[in-house]
C-alpha atoms as a PDB file:
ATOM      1  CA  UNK A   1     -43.792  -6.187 -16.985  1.00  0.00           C
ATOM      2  CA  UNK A   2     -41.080  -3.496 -16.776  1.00  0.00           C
ATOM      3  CA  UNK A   3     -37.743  -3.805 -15.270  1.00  0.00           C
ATOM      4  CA  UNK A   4     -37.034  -0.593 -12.764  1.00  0.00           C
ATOM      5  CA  UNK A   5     -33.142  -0.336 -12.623  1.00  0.00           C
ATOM      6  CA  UNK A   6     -31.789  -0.145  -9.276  1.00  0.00           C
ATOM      7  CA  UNK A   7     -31.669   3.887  -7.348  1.00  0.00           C
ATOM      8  CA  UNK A   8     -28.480   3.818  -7.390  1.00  0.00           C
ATOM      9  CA  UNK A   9     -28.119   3.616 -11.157  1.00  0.00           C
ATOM     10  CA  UNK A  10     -30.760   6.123 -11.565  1.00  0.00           C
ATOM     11  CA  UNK A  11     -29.359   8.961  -9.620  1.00  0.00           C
ATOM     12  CA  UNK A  12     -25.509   8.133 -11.131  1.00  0.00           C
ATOM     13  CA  UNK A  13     -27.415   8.065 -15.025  1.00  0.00           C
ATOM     14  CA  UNK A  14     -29.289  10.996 -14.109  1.00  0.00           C
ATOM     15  CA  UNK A  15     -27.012  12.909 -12.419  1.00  0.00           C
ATOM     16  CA  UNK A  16     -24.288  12.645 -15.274  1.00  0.00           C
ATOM     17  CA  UNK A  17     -27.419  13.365 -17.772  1.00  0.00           C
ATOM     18  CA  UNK A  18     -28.141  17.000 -16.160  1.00  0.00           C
ATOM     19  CA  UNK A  19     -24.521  17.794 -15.586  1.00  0.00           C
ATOM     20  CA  UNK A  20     -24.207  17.218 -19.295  1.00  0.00           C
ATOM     21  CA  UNK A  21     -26.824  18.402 -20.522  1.00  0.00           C
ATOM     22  CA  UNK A  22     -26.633  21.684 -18.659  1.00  0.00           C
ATOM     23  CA  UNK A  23     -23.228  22.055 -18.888  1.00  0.00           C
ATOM     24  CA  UNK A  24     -22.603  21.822 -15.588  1.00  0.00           C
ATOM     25  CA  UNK A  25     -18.921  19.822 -15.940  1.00  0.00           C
ATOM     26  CA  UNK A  26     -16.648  19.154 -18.695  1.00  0.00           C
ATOM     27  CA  UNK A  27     -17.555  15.038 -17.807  1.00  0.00           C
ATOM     28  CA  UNK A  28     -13.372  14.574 -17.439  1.00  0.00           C
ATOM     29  CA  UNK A  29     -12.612  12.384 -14.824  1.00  0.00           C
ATOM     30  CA  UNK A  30     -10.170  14.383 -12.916  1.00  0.00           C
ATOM     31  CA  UNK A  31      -7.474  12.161 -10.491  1.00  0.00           C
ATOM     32  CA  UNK A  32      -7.581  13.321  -6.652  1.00  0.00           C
ATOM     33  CA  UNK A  33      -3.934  14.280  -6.597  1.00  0.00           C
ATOM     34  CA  UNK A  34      -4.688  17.500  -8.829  1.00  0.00           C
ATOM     35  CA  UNK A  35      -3.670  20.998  -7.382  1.00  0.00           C
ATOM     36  CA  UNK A  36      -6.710  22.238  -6.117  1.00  0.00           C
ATOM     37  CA  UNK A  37      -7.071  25.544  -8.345  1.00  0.00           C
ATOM     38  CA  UNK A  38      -6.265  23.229 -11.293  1.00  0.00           C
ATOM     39  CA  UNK A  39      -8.678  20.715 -10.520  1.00  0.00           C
ATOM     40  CA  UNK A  40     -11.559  23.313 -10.593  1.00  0.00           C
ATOM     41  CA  UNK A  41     -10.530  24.417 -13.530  1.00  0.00           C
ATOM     42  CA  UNK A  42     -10.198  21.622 -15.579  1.00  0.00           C
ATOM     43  CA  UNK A  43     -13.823  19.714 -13.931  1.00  0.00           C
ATOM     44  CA  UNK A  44     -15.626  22.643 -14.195  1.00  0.00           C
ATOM     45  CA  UNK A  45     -14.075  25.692 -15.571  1.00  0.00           C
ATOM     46  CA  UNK A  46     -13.088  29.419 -14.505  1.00  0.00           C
ATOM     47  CA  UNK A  47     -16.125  29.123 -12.292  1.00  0.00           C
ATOM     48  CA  UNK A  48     -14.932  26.165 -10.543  1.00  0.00           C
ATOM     49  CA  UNK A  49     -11.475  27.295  -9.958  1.00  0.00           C
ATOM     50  CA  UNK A  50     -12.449  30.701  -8.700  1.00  0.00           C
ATOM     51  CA  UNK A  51     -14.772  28.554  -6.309  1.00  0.00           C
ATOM     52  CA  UNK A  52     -12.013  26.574  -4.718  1.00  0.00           C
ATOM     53  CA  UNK A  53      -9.725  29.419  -4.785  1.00  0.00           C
ATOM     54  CA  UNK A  54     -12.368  31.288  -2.350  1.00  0.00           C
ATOM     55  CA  UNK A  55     -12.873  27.835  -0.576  1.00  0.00           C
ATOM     56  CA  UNK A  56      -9.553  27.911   0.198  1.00  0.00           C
ATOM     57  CA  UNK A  57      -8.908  31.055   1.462  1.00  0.00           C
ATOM     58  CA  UNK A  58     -12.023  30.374   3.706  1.00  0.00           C
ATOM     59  CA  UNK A  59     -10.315  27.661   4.992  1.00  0.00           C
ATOM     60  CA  UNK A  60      -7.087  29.278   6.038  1.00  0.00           C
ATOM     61  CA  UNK A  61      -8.949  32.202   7.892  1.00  0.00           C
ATOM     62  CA  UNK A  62     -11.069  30.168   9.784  1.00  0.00           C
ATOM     63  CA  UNK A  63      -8.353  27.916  11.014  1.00  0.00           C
ATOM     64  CA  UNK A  64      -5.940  31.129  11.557  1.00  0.00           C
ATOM     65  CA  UNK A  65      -6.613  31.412  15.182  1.00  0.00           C
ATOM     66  CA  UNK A  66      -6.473  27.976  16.117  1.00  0.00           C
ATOM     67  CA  UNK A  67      -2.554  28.532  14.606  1.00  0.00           C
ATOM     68  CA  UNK A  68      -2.061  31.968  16.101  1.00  0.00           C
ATOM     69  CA  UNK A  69      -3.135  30.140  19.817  1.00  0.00           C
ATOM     70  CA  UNK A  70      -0.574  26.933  19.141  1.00  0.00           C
ATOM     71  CA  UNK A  71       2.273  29.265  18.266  1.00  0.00           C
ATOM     72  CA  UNK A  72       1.662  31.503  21.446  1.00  0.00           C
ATOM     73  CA  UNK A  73       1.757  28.681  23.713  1.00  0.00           C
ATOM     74  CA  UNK A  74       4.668  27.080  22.377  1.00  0.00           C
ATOM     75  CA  UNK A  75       6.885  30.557  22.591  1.00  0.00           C
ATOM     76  CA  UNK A  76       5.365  30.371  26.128  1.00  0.00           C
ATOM     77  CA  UNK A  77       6.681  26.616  26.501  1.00  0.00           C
ATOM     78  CA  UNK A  78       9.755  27.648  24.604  1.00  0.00           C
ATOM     79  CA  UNK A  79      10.809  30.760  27.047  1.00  0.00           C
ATOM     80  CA  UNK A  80       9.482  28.753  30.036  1.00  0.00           C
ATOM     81  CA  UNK A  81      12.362  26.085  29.211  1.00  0.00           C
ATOM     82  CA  UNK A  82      14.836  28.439  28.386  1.00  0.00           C
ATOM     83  CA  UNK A  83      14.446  30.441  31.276  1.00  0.00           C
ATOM     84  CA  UNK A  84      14.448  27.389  33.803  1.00  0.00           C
ATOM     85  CA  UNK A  85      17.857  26.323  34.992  1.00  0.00           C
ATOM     86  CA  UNK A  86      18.575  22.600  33.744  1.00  0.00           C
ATOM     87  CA  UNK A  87      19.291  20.098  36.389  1.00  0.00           C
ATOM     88  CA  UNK A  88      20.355  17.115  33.656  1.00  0.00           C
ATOM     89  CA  UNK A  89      23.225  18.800  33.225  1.00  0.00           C
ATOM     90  CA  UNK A  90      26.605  17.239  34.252  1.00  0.00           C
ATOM     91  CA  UNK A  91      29.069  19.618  35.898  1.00  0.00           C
ATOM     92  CA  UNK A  92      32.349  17.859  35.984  1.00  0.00           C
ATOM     93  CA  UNK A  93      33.670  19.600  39.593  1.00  0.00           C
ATOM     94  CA  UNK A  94      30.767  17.552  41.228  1.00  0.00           C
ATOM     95  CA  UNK A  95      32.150  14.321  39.641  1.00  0.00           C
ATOM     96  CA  UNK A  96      33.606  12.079  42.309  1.00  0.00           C
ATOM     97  CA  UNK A  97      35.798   8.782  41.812  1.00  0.00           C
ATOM     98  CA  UNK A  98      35.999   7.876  45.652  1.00  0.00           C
ATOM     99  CA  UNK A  99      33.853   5.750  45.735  1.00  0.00           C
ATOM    100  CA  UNK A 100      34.881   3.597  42.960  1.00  0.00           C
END
């Protein structure tokens, strides 16, 4: 009788095999807090970096207009506020001590 390791063994064993094996990654465990660029770089090399570094440019374009549309509307907010007369404000010829 043979013993069938578990899936999840098989695709981890496998998995590290062919990116071995094909030379896929350097097999360097690489810690999460490493620049992104640098990261790339050292997991996978030029081809990895140059891969993020395009990822990450994506990134900032797409999200670009979602920026461009929060800074509009707070200038709006911003001039609306300025532009309004503030009734907080304490004007000391209205103050009255009659009543005390």
């Amino acid at each position: 009788m043979t013993r069938v390791p578990p899936i999840s063994t098989l695709d981890r064993s496998s998995a590290a095999s062919v990116c071995i094996r094909d030379s896929l990654c350097s097999g360097v465990a690489i810690p999460w807090t490493m620049p992104v660029v640098l990261s790339g770089f050292l997991a996978t090399g030029w081809q990895g970096a140059v891969l993020q570094l395009l990822l990450l440019i994506l990134g900032v374009f797409i999200y670009m207009p979602f920026i461009k549309m929060m800074d509009k509307q707070y200038l709006a907010d911003e001039a609306k506020a300025a532009d309004s007369k503030d009734d907080d404000d304490i004007d000391f010829d209205d103050l009255s001590f009659d009543d005390l």
